[in-house]
N, C-alpha and C. Protein backbone atom coordinates (compact mmCIF):
# COMPACT_ATOMS: atom_id res chain seq x y z
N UNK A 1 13.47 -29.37 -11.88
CA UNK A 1 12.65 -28.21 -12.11
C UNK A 1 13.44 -26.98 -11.67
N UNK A 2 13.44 -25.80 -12.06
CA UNK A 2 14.11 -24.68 -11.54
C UNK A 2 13.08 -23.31 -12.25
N UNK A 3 13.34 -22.10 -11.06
CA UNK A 3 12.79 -20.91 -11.32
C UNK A 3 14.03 -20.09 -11.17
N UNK A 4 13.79 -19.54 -12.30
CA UNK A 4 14.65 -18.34 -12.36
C UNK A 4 14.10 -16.88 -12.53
N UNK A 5 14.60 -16.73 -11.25
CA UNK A 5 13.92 -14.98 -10.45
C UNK A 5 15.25 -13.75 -10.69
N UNK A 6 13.90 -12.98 -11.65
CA UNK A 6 14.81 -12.32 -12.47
C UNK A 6 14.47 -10.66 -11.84
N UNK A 7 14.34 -10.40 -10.66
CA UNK A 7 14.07 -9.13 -9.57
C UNK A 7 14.64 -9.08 -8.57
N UNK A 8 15.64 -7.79 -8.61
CA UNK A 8 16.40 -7.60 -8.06
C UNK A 8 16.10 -7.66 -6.51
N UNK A 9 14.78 -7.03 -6.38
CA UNK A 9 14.44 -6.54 -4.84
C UNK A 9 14.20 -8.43 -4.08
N UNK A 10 13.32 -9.37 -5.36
CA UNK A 10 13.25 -10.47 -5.00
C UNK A 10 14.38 -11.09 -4.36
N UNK A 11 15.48 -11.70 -5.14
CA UNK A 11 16.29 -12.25 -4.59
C UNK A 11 17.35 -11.39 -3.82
N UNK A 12 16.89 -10.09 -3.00
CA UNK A 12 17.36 -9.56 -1.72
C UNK A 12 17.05 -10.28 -0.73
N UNK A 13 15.36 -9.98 -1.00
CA UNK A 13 14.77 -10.45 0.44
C UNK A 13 14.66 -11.94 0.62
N UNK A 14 15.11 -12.92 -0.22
CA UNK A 14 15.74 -14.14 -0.18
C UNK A 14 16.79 -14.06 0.66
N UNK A 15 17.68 -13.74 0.24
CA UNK A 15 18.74 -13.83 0.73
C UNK A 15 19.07 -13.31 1.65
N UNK A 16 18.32 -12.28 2.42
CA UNK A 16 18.19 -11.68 3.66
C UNK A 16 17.11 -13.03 4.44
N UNK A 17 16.28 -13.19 3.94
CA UNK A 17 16.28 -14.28 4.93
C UNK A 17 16.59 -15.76 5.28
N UNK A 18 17.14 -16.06 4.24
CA UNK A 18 18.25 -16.69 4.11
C UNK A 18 18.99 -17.18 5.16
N UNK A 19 20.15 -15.90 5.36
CA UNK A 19 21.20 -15.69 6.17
C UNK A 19 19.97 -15.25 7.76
N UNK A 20 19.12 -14.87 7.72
CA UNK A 20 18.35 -14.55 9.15
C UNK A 20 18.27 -16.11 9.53
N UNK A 21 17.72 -17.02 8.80
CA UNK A 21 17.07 -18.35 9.26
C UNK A 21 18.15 -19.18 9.49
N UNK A 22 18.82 -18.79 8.80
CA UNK A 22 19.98 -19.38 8.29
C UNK A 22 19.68 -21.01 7.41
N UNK A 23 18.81 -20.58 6.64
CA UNK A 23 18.75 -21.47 5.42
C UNK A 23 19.51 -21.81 4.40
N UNK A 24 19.05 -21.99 3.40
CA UNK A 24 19.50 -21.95 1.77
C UNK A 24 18.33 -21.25 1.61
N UNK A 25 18.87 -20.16 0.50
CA UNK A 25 17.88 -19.69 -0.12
C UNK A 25 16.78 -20.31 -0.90
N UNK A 26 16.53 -21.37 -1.33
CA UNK A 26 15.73 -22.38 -1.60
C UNK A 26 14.88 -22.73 -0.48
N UNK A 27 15.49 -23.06 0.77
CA UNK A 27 15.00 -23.46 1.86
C UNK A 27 13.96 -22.13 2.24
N UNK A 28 14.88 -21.08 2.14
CA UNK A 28 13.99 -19.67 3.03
C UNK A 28 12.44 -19.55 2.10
N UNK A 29 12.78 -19.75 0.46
CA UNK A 29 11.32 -19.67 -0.46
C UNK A 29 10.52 -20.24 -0.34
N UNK A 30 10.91 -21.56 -0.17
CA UNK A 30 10.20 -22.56 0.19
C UNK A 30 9.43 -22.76 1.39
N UNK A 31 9.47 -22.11 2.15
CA UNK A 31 9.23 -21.68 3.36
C UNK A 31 8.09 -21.06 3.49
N UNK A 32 8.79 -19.58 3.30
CA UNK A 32 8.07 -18.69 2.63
C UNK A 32 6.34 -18.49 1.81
N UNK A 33 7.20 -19.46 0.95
CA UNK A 33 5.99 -19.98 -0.48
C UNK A 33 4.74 -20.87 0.62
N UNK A 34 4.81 -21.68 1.05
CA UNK A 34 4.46 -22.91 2.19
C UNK A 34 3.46 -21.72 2.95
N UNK A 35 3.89 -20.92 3.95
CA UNK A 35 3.38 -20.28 4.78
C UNK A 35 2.37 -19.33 4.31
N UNK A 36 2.70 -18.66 3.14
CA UNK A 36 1.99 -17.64 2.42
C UNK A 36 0.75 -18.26 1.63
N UNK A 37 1.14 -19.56 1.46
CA UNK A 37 -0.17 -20.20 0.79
C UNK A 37 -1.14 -21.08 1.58
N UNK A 38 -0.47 -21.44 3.09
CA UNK A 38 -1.58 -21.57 3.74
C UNK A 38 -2.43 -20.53 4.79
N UNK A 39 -1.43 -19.50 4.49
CA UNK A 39 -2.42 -18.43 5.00
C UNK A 39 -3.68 -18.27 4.35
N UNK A 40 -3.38 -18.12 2.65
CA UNK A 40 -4.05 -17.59 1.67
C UNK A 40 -5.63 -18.59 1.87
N UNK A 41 -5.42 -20.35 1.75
CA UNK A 41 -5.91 -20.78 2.15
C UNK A 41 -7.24 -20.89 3.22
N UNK A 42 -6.84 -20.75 4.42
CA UNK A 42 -7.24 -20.50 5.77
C UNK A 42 -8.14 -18.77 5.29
N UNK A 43 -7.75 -17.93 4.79
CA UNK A 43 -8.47 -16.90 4.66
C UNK A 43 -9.24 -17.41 3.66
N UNK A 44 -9.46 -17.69 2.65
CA UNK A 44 -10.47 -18.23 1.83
C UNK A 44 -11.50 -19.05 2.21
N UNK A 45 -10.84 -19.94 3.24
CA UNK A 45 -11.87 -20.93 4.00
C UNK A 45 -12.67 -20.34 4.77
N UNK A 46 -12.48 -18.91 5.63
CA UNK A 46 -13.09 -18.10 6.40
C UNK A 46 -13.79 -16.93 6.02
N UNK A 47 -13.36 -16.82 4.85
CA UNK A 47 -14.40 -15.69 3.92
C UNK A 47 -15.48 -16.73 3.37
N UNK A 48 -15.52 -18.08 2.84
CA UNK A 48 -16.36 -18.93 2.01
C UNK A 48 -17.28 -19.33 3.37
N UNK A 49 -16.73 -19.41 4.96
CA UNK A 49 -17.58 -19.99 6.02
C UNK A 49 -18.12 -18.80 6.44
N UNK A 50 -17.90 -17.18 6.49
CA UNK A 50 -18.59 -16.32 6.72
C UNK A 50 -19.85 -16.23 5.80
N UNK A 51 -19.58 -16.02 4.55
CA UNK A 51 -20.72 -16.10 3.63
C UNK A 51 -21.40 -17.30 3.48
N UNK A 52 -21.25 -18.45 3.46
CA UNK A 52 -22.72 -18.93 3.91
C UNK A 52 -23.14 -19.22 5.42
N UNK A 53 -22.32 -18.09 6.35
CA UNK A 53 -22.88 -18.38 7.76
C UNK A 53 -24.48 -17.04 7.25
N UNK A 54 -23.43 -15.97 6.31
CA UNK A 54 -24.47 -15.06 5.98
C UNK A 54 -25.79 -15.46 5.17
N UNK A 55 -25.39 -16.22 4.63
CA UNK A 55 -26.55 -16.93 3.14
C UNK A 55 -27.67 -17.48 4.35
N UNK A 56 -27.01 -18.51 5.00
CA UNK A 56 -28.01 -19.12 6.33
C UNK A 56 -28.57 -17.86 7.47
N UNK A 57 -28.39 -16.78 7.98
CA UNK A 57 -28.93 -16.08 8.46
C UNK A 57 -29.87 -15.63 7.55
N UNK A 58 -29.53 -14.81 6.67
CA UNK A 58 -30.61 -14.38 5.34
C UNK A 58 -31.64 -15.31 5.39
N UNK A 59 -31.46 -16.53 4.82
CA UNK A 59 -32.97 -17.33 5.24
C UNK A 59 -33.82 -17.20 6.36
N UNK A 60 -32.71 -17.20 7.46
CA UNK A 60 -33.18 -17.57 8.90
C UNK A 60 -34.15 -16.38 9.52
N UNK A 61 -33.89 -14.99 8.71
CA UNK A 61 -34.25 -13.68 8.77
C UNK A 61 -35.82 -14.05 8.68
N UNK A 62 -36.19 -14.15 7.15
CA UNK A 62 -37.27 -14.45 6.76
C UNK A 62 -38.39 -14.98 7.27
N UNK A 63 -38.25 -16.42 8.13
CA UNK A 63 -39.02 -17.18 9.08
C UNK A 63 -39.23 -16.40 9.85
N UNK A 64 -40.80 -17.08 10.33
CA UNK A 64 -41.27 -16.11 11.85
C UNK A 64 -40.96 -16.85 13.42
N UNK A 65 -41.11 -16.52 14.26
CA UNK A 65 -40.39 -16.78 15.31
C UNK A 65 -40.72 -17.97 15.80
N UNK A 66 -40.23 -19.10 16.37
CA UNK A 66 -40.90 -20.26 16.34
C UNK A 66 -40.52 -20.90 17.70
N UNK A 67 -41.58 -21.68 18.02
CA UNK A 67 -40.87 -22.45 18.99
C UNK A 67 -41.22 -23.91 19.43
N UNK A 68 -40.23 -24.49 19.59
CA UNK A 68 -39.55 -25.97 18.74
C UNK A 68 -40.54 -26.44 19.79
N UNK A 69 -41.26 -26.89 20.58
CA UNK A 69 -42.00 -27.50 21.53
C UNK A 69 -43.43 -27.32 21.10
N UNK A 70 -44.32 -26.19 21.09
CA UNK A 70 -45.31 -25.30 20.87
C UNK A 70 -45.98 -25.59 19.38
N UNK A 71 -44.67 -24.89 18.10
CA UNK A 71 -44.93 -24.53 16.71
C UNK A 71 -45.32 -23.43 16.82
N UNK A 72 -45.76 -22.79 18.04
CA UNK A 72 -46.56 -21.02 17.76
C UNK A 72 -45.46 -20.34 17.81
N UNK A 73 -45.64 -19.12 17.22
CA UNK A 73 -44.75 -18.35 17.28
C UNK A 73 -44.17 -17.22 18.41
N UNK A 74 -43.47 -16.98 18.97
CA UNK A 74 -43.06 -15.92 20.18
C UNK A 74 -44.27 -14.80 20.21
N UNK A 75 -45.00 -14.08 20.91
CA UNK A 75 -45.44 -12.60 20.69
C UNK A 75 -43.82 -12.19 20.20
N UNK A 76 -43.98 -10.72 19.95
CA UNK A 76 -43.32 -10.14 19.35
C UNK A 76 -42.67 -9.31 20.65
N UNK A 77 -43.61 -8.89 21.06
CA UNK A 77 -42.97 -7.76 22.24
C UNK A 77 -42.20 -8.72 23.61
N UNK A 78 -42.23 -10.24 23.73
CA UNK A 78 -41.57 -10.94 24.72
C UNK A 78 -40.22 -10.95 24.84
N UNK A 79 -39.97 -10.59 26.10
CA UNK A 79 -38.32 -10.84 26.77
C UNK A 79 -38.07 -11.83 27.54
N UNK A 80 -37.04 -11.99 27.52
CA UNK A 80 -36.80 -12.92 28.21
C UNK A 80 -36.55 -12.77 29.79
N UNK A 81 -36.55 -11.11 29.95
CA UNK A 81 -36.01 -10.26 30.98
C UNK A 81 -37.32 -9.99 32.06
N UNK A 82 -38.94 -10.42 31.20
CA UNK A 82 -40.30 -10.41 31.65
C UNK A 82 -40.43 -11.15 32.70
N UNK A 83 -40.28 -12.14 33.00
CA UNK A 83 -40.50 -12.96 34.22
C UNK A 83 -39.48 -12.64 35.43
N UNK A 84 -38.15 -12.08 35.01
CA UNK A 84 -37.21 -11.60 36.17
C UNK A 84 -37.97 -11.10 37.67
N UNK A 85 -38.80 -9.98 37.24
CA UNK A 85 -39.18 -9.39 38.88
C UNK A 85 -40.18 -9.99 39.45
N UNK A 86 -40.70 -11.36 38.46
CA UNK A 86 -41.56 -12.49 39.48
C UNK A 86 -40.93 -13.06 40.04
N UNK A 87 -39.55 -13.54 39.62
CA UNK A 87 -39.00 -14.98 39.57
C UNK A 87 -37.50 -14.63 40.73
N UNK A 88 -37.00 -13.66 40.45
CA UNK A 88 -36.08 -12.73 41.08
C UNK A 88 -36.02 -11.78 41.91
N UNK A 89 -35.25 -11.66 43.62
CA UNK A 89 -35.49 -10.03 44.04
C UNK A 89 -34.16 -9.07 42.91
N UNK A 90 -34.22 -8.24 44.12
CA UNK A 90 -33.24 -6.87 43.22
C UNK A 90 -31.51 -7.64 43.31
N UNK A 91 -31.32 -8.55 43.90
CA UNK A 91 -29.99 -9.05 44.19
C UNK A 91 -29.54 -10.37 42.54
N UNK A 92 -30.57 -10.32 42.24
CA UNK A 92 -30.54 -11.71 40.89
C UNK A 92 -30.84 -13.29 41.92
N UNK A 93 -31.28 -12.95 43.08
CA UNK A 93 -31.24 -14.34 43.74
C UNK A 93 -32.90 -15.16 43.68
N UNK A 94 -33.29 -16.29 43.81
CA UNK A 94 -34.88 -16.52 43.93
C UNK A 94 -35.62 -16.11 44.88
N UNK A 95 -36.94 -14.97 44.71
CA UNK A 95 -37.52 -14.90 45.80
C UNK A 95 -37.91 -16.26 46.83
């Protein structure tokens, strides 16, 4: 099989890295080619796992607040920060 690269600026930066790696220019593309396509990869995999981390929030939006023991739903106005000045002095330690 063979490619024939017919750009000038191309087979510079071959051959500049090339002589950096100290490859064969075959070796440096190949390389090259290898690294650039599992980048490409790995970013595709992380744009396709962001969007349906997004698709699954979007649903998750919708539902009302629930809780897995109960089935009732949270009040709305509850923190979690509410029971602190029963449960806690001013230091974060147990009364």
């Amino acid at each position: 099989m063979s490619l024939n690269i017919k750009n000038e600026e191309t087979c510079r930066l071959a051959s500049e890295l090339a002589q950096l790696t100290g490859e064969t220019m075959t070796g440096a593309i190949t390389v090259a080619l290898r690294e650039r396509l599992e980048r490409e990869k790995r970013e595709r995999d992380a744009e396709a796992l962001i969007q349906e981390m997004k698709d699954i929030a979007g649903r998750l939006a919708v539902l009302p607040p629930y809780t897995p023991r109960y089935g009732a739903p949270l009040p709305t106005d509850f923190s979690s920060t509410d029971h602190g000045d029963l449960l806690y002095d001013e230091w974060g330690l147990p009364k």
